[in-house]
N, C-alpha and C. Protein backbone atom coordinates (compact mmCIF):
# COMPACT_ATOMS: atom_id res chain seq x y z
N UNK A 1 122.33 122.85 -52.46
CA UNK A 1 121.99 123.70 -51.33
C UNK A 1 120.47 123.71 -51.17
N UNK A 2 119.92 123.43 -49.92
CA UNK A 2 118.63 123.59 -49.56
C UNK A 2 118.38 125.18 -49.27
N UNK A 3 117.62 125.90 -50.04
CA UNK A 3 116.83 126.96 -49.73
C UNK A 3 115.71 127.01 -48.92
N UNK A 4 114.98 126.11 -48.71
CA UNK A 4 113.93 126.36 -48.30
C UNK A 4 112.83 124.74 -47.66
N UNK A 5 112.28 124.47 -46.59
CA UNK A 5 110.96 123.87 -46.54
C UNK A 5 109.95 123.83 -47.44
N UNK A 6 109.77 121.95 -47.76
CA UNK A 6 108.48 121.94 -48.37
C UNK A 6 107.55 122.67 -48.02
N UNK A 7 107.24 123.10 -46.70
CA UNK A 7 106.32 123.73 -46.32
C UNK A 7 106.12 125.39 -46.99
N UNK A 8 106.98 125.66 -47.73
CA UNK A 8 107.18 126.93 -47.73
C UNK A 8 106.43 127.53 -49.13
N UNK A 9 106.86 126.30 -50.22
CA UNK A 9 106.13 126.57 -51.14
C UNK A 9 104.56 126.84 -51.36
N UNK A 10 103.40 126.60 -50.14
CA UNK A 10 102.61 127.04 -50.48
C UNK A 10 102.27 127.60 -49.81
N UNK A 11 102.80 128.64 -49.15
CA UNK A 11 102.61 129.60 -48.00
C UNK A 11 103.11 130.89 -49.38
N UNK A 12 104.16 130.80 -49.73
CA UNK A 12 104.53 131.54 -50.54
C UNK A 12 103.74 131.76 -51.59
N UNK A 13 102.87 130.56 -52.23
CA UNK A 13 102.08 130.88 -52.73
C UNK A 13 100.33 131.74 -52.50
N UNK A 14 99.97 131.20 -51.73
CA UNK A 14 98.74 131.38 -50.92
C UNK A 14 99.15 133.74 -50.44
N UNK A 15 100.67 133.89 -50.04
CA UNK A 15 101.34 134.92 -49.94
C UNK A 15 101.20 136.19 -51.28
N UNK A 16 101.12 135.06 -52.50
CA UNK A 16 101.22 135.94 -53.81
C UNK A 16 99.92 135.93 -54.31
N UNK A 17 99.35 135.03 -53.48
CA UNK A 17 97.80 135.42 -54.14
C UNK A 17 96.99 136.27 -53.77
N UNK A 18 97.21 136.38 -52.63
CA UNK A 18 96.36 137.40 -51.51
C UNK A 18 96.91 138.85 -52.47
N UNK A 19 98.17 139.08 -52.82
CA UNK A 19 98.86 140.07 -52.91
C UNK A 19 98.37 140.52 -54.68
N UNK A 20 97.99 139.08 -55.15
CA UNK A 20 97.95 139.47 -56.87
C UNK A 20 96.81 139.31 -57.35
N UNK A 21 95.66 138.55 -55.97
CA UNK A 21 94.27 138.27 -56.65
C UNK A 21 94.09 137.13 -57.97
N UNK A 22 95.43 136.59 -58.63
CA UNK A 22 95.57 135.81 -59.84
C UNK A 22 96.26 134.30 -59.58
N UNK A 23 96.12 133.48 -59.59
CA UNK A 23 96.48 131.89 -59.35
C UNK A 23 97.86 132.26 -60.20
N UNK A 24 97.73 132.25 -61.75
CA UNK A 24 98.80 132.38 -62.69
C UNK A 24 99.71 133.07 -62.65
N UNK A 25 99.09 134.43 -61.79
CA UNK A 25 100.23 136.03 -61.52
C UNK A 25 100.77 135.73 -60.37
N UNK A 26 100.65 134.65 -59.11
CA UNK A 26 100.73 134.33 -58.21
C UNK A 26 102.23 133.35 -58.60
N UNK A 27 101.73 132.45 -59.12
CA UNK A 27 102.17 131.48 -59.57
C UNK A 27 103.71 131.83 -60.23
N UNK A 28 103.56 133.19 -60.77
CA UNK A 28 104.40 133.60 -61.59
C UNK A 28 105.93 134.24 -60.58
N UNK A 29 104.94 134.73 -60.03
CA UNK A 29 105.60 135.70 -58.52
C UNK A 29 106.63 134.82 -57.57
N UNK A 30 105.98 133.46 -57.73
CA UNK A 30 106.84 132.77 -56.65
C UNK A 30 107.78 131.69 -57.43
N UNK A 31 107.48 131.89 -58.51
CA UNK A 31 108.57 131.24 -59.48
C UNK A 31 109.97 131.88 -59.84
N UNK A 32 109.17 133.58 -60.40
CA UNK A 32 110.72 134.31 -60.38
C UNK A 32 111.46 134.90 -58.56
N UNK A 33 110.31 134.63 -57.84
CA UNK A 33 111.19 134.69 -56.34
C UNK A 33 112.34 133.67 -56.01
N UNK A 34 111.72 132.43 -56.51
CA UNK A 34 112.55 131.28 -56.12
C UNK A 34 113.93 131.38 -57.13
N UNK A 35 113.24 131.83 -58.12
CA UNK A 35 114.70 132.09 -59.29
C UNK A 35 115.51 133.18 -59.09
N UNK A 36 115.44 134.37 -58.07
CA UNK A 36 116.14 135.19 -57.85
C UNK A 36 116.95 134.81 -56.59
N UNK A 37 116.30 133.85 -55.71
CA UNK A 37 116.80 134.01 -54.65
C UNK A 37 118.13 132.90 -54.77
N UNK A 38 117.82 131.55 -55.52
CA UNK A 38 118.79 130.81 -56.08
C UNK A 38 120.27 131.88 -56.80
N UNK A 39 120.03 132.80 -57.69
CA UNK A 39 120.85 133.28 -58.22
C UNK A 39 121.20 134.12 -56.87
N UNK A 40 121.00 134.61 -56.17
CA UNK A 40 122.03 135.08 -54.94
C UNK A 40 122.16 134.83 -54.05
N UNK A 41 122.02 133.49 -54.10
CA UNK A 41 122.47 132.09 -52.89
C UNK A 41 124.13 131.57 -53.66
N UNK A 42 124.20 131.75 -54.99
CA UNK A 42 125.08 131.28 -55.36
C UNK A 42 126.08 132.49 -55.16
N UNK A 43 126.09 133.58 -55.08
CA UNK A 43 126.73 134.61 -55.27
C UNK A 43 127.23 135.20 -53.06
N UNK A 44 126.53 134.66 -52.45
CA UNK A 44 126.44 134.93 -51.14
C UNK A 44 125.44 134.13 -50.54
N UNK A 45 125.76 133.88 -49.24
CA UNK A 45 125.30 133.33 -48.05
C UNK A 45 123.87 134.21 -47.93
N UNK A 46 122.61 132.75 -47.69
CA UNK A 46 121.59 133.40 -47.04
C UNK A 46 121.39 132.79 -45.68
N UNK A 47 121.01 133.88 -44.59
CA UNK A 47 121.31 133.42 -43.02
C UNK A 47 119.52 133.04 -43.38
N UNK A 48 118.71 133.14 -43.63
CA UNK A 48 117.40 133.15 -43.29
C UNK A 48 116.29 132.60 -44.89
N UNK A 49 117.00 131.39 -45.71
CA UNK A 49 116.04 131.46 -46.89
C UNK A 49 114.73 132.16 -47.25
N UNK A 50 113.83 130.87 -45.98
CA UNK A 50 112.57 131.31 -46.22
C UNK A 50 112.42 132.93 -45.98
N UNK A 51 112.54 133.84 -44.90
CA UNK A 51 112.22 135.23 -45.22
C UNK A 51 112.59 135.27 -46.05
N UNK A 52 113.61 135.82 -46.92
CA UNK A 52 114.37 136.26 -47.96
C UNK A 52 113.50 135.91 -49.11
N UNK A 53 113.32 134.77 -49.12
CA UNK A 53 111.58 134.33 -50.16
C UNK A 53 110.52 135.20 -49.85
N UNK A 54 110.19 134.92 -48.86
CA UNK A 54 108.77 135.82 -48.56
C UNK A 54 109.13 137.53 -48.63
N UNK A 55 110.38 138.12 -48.56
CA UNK A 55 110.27 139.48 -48.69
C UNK A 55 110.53 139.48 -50.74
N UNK A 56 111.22 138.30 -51.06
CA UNK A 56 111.06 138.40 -52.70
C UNK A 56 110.03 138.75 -53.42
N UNK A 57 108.92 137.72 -52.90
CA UNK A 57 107.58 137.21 -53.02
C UNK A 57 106.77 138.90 -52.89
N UNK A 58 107.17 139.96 -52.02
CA UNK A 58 106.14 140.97 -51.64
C UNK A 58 106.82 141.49 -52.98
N UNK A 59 108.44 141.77 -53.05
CA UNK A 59 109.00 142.51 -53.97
C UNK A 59 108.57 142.18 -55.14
N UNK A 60 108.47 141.08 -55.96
CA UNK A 60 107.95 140.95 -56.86
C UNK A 60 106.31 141.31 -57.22
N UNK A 61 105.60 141.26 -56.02
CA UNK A 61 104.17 141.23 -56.07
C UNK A 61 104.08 142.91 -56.69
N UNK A 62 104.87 143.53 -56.07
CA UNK A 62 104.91 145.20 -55.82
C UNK A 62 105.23 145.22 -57.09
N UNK A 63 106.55 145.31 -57.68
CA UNK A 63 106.88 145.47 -58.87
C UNK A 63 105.62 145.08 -60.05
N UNK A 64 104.94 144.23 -59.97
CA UNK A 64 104.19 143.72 -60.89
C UNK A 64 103.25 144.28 -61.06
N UNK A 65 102.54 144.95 -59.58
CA UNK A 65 101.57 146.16 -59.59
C UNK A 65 102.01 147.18 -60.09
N UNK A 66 102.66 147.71 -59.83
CA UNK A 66 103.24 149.06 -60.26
C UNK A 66 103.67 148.33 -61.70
N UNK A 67 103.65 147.85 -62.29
CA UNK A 67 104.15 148.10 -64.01
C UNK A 67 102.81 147.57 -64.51
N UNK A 68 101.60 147.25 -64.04
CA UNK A 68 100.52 146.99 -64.17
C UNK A 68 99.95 148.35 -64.40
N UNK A 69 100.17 149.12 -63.04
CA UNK A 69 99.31 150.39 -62.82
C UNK A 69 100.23 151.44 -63.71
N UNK A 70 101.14 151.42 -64.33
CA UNK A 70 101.61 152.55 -65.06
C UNK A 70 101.03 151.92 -66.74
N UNK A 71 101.00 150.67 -67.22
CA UNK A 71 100.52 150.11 -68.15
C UNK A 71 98.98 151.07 -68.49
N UNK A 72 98.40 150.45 -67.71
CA UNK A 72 97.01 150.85 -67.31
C UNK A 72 96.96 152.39 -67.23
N UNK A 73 97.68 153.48 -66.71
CA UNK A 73 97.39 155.15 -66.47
C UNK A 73 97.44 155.14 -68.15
N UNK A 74 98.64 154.59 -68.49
CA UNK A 74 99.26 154.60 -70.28
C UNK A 74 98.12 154.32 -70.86
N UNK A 75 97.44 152.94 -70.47
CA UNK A 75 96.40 152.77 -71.79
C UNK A 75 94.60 153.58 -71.66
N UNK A 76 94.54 153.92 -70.23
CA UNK A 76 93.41 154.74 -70.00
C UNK A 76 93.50 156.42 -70.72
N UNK A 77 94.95 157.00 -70.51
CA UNK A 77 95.45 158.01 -71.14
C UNK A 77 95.29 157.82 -72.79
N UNK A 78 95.75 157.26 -73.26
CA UNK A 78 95.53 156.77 -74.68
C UNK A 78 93.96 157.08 -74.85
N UNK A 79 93.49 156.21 -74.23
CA UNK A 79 91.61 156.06 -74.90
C UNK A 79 91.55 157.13 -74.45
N UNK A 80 91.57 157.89 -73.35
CA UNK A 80 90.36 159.30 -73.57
C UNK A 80 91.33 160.42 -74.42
N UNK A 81 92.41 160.59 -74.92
CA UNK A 81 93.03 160.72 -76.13
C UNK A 81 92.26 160.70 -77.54
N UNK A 82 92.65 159.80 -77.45
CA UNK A 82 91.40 159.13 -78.77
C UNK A 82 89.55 159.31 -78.83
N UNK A 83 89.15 159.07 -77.20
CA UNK A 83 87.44 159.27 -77.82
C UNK A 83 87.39 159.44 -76.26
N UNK A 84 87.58 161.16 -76.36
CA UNK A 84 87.11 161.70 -74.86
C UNK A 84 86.06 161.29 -74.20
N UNK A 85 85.26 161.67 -75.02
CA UNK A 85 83.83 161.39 -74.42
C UNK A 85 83.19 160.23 -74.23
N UNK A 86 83.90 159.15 -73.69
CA UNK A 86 84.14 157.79 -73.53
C UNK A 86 84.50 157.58 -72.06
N UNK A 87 84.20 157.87 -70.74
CA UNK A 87 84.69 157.36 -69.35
C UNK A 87 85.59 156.11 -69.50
N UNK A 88 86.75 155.94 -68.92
CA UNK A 88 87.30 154.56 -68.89
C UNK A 88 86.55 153.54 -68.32
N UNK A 89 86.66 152.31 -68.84
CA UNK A 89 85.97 151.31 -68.54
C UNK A 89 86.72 150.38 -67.09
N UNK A 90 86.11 150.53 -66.25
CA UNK A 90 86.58 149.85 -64.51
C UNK A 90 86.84 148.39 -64.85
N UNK A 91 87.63 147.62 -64.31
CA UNK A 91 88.01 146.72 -64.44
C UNK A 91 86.66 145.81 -63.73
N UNK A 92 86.63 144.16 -64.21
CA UNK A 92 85.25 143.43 -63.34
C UNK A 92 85.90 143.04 -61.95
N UNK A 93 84.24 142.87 -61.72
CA UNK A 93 84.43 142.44 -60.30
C UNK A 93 85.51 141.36 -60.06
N UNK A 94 86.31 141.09 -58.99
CA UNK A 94 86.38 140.33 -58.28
C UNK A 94 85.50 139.03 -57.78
N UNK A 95 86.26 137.68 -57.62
CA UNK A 95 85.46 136.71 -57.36
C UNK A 95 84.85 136.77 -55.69
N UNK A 96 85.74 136.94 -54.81
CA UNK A 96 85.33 137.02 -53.64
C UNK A 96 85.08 138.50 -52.27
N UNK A 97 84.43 138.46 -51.83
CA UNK A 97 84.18 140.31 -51.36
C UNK A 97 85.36 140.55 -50.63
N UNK A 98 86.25 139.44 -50.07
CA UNK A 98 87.35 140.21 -49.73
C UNK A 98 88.07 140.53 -50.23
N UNK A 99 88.68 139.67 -51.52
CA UNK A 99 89.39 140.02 -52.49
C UNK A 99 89.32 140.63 -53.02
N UNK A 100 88.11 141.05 -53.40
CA UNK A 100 88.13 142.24 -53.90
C UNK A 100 88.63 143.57 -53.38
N UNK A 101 87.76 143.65 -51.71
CA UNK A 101 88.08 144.64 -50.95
C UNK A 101 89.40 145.29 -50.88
N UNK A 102 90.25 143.55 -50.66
CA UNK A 102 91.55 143.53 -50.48
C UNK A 102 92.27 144.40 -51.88
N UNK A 103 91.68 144.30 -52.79
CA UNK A 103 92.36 144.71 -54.56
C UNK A 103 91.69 146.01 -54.25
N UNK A 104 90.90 146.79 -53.57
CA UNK A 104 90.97 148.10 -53.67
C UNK A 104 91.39 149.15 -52.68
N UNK A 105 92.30 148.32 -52.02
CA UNK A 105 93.58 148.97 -50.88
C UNK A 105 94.45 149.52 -51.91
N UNK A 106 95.16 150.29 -51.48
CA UNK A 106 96.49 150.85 -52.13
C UNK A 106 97.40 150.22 -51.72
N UNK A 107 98.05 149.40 -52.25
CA UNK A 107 99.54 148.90 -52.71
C UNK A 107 100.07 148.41 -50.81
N UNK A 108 100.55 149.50 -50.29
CA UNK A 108 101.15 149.54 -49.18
C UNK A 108 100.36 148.66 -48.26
N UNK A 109 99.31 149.68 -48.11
CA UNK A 109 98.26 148.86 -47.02
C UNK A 109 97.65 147.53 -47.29
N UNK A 110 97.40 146.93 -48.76
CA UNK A 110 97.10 145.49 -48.53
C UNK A 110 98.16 144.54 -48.46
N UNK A 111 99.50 145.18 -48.78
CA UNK A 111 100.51 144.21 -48.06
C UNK A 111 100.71 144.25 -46.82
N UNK A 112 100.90 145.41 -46.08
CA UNK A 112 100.68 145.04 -44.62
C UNK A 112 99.53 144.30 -44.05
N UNK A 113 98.33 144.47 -44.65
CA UNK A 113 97.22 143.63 -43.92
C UNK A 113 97.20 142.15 -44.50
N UNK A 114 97.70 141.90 -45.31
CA UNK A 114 98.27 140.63 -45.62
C UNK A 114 99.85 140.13 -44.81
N UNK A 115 100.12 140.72 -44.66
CA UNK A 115 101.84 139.96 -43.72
C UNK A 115 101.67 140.09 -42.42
N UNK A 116 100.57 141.14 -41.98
CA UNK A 116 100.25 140.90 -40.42
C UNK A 116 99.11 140.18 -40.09
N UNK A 117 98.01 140.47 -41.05
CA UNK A 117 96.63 139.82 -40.20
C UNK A 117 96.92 138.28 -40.89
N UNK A 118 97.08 137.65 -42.17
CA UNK A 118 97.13 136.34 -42.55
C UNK A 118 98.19 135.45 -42.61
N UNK A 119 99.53 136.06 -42.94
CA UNK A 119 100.50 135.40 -42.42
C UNK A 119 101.06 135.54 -40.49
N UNK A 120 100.81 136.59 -39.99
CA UNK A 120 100.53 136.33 -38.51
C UNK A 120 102.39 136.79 -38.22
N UNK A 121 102.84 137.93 -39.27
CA UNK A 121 104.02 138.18 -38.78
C UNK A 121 104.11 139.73 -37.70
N UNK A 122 105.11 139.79 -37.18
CA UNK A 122 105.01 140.88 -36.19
C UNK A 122 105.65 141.84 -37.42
N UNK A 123 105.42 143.12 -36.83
CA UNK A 123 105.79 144.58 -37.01
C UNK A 123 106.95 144.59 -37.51
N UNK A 124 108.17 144.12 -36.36
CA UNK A 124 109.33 144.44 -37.23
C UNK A 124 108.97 143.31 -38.54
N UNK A 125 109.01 141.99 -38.51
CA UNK A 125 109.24 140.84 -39.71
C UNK A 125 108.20 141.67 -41.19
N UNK A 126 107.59 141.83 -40.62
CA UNK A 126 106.41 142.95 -41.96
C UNK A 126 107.32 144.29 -42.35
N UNK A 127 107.61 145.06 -41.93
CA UNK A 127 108.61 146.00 -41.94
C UNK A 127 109.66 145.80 -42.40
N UNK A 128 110.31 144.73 -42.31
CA UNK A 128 111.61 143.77 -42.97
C UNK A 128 111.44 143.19 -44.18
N UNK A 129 110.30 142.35 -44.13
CA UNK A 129 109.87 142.29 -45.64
C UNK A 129 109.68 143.31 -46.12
N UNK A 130 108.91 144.15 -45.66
CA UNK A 130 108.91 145.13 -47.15
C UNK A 130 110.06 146.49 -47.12
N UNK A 131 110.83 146.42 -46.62
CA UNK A 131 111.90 147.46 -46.39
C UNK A 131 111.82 149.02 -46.08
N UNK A 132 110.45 149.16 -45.11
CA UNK A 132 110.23 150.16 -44.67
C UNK A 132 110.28 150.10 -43.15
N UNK A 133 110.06 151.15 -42.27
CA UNK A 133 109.93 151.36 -40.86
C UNK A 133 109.18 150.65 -40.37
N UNK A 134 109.14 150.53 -38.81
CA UNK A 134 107.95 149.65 -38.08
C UNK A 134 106.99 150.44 -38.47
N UNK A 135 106.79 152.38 -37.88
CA UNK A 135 106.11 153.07 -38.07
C UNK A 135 105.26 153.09 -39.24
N UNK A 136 105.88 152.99 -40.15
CA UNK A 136 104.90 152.77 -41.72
C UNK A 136 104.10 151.77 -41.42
N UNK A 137 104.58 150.04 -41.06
CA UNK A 137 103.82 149.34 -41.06
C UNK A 137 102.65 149.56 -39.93
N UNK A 138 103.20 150.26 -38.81
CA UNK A 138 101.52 150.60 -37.90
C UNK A 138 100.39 151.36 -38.87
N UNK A 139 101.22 152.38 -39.46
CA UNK A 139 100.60 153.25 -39.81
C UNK A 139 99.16 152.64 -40.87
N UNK A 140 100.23 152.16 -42.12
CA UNK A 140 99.45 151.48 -43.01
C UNK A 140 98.69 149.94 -42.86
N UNK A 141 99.01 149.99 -41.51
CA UNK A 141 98.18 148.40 -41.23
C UNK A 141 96.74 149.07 -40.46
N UNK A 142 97.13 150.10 -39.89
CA UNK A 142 95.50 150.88 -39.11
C UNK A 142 94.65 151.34 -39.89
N UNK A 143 95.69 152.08 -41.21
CA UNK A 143 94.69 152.58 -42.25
C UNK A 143 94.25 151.51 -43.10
N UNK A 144 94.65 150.58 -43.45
CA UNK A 144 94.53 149.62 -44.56
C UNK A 144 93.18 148.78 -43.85
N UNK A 145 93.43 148.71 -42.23
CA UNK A 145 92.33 147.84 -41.86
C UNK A 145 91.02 148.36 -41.67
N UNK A 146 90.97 149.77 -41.23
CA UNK A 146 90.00 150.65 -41.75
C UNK A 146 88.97 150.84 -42.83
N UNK A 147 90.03 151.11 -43.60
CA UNK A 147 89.77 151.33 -45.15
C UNK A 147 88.51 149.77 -45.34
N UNK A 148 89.51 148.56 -45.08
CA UNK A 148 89.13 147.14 -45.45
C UNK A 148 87.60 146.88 -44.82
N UNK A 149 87.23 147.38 -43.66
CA UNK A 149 86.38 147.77 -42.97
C UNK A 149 85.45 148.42 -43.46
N UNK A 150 85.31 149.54 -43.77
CA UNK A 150 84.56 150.28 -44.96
C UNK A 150 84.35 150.09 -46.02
N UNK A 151 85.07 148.84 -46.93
CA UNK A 151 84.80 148.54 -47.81
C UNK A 151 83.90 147.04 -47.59
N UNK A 152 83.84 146.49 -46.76
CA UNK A 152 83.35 145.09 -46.40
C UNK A 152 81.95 145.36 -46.43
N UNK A 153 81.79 146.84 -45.31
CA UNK A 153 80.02 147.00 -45.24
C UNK A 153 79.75 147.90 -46.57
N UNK A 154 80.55 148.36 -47.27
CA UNK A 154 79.91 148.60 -48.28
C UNK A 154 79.21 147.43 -49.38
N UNK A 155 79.73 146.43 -49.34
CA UNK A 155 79.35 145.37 -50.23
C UNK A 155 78.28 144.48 -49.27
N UNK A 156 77.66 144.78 -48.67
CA UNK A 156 76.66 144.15 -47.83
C UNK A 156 75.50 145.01 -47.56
């Protein structure tokens, strides 16, 4: 069974990078996408591969943050535990000012400004990938681009 266009694999990728900032975490993202989506291709009919990839691809990206960011509350909690009087140490810069910018959106909003402004999908298809309302995605695509905005001239 064909899942998917050559073309797809590096859209999907280029998709998990924007989303993970990491080649390897990227890399990783669209490996267990492709491996989930195989295991329920065999189990049921997919009308639409490639989306079904690309909403994997956000799902996994998400999941990976969030067990990142509870890792991280866990191990920042720990150290000032141990030696209060110690501020947690901020993670380094980022290689590029958007990427970075982009890595200090909250969760929601740099996936919408990634599935609308760089992959070039509409409202509902962004909304579909990520399994929320159109409304959310206006919402968090105005704030996210904002935000992205304010953070751009801050680094200049």
């Amino acid at each position: 069974m064909v899942l998917t266009s050559r073309d797809d694999g590096p859209q999907l990728f280029r998709l998990a990078l924007f989303l993970t900032s990491d080649r390897a975490e990227a890399q990783d993202v669209v490996a267990e996408a492709f491996e989930r989506t195989i295991r329920s291709a065999r189990r049921r009919t997919i009308d639409d591969p490639s989306a079904y990839l690309r909403t994997a691809v956000v799902n996994r990206s998400r999941s990976r943050h969030r067990k990142r960011s509870n890792e991280r509350a866990a191990a920042s909690a720990a150290a000032h535990w141990r030696q209060p009087q110690y501020p947690a140490v901020a993670d380094g810069q980022l290689g590029s000012d958007l990427m970075g910018a982009l890595q200090r959106l909250p969760e929601r909003q740099r996936t919408v400004v990634v599935l609308r402004n760089y992959l070039d999908m509409s409202e509902k298809e962004a909304a579909d990938a990520m399994g929320v309302s159109i409304g959310t995605v206006k919402a968090q695509g105005s704030r996210g681009l904002s935000r992205l905005r304010d953070l751009l001239e801050e680094q200049t």
